[in-house]
Protein backbone atom coordinates (compact mmCIF):
# COMPACT_ATOMS: atom_id res chain seq x y z
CA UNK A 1 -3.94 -46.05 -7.73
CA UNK A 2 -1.90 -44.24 -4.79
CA UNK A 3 0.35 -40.98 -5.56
CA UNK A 4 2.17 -39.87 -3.00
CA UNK A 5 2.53 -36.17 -1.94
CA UNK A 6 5.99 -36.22 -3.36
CA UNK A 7 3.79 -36.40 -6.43
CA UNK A 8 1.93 -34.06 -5.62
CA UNK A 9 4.39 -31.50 -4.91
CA UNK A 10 6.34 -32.63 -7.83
CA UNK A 11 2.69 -31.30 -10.40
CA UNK A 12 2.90 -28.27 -7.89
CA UNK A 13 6.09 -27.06 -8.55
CA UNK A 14 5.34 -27.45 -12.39
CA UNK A 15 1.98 -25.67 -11.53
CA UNK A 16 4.02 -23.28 -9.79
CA UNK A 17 2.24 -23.52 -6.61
CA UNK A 18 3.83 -23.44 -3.41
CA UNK A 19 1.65 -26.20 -0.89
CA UNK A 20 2.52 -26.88 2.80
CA UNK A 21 3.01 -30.39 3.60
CA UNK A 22 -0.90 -30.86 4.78
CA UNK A 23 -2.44 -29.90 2.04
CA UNK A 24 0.16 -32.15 -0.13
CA UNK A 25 -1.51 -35.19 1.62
CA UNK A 26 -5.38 -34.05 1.43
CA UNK A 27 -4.57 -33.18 -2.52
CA UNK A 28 -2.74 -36.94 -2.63
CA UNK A 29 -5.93 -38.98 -1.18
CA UNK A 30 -8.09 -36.49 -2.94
CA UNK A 31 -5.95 -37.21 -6.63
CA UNK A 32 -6.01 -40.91 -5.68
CA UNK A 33 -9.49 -41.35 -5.16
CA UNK A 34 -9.83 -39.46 -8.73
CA UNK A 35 -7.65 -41.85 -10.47
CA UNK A 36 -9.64 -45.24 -8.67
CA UNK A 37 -12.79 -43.98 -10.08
CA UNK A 38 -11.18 -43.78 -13.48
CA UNK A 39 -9.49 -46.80 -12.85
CA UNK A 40 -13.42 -48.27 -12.36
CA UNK A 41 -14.84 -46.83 -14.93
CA UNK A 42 -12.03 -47.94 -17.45
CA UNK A 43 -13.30 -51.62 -16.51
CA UNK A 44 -16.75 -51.02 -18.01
CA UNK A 45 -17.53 -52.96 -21.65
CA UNK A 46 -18.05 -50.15 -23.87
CA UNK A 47 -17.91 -51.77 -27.03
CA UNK A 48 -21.44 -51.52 -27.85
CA UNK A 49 -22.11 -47.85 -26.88
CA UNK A 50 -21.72 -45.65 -29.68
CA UNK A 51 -18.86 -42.79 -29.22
CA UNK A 52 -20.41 -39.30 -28.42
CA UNK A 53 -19.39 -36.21 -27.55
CA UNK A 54 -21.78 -35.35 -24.77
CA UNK A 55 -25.33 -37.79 -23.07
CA UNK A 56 -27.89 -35.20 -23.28
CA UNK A 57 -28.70 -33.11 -27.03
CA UNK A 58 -27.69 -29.99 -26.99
CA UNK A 59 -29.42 -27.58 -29.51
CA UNK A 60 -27.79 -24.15 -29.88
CA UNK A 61 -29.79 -20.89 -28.84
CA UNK A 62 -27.34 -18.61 -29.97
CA UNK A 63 -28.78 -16.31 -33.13
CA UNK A 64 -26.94 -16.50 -36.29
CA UNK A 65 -23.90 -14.28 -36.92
CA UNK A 66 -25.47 -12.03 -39.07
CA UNK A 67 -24.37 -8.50 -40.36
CA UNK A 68 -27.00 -5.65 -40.21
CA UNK A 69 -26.81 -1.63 -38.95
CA UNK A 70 -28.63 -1.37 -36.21
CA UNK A 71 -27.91 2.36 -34.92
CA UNK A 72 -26.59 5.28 -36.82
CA UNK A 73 -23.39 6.39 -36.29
CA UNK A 74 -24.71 9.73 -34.47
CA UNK A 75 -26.88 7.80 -32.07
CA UNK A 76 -24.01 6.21 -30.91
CA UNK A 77 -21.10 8.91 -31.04
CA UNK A 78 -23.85 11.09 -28.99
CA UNK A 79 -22.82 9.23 -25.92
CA UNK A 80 -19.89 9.96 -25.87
CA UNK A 81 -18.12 12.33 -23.20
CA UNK A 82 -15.98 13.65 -26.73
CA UNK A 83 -15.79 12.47 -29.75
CA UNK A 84 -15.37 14.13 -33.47
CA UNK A 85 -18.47 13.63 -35.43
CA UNK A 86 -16.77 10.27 -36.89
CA UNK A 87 -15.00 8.46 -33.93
CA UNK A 88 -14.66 8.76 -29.81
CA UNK A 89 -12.27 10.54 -28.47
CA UNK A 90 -10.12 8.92 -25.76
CA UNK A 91 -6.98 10.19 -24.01
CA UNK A 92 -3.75 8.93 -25.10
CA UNK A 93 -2.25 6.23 -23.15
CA UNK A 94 1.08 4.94 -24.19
C-alpha cells in the first residue's frame, strides 16, 4: 500500500508536528513498507491458531500487594530536614 507524503503531513499536522518536505517522503516509504508487511501478514490462514494475547508465557514476578508496617513512624520522620513528630514539614508552595 503507497501513502503519499501529503499523507503524511496530513497525520503530522494532527500529531502536531511540523516535518520538512524530506523527512515527509522517508516517513511515507518508511509507513508504506509498514502497511505491506501488514498487508502480508493479513494473507496468512489463521484459522487454526488459537487467539492469544502474547507467543511466549509470561509468569508475573511482581510480589503480592500486601499491607504490612514495615518502619515506625520515627524511623522515618528522623530523616527528615523538619518535620513535627507526626508529619514532614515542607515549605508552602502555592
Amino acid at each position: 500500500m503507497k501513502i503519499s507524503p501529503e499523507e503524511v503531513a496530513k497525520v503530522a499536522k494532527l500529531a502536531r508536528l511540523e516535518l520538512p518536505q524530506d523527512k515527509l517522503e522517508l516517513f511515507a516509504g518508511q509507513l508504506g513498507d509498514i502497511l505491506d508487511y501488514m498487508d502480508k501478514l493479513g494473507e496468512l490462514d489463521t484459522d487454526d491458531i488459537e487467539p492469544m494475547y502474547s507467543p511466549v508465557t509470561h509468569t508475573t514476578v511482581l510480589r503480592k500487594d500486601e499491607v504490612k508496617k514495615e518502619y515506625a513512624r520515627e524511623d522515618v520522620l528522623s530523616n527528615a530536614p523538619k518535620q513535627d513528630g507526626k508529619f514532614f514539614i515542607v515549605p508552602r508552595i502555592v
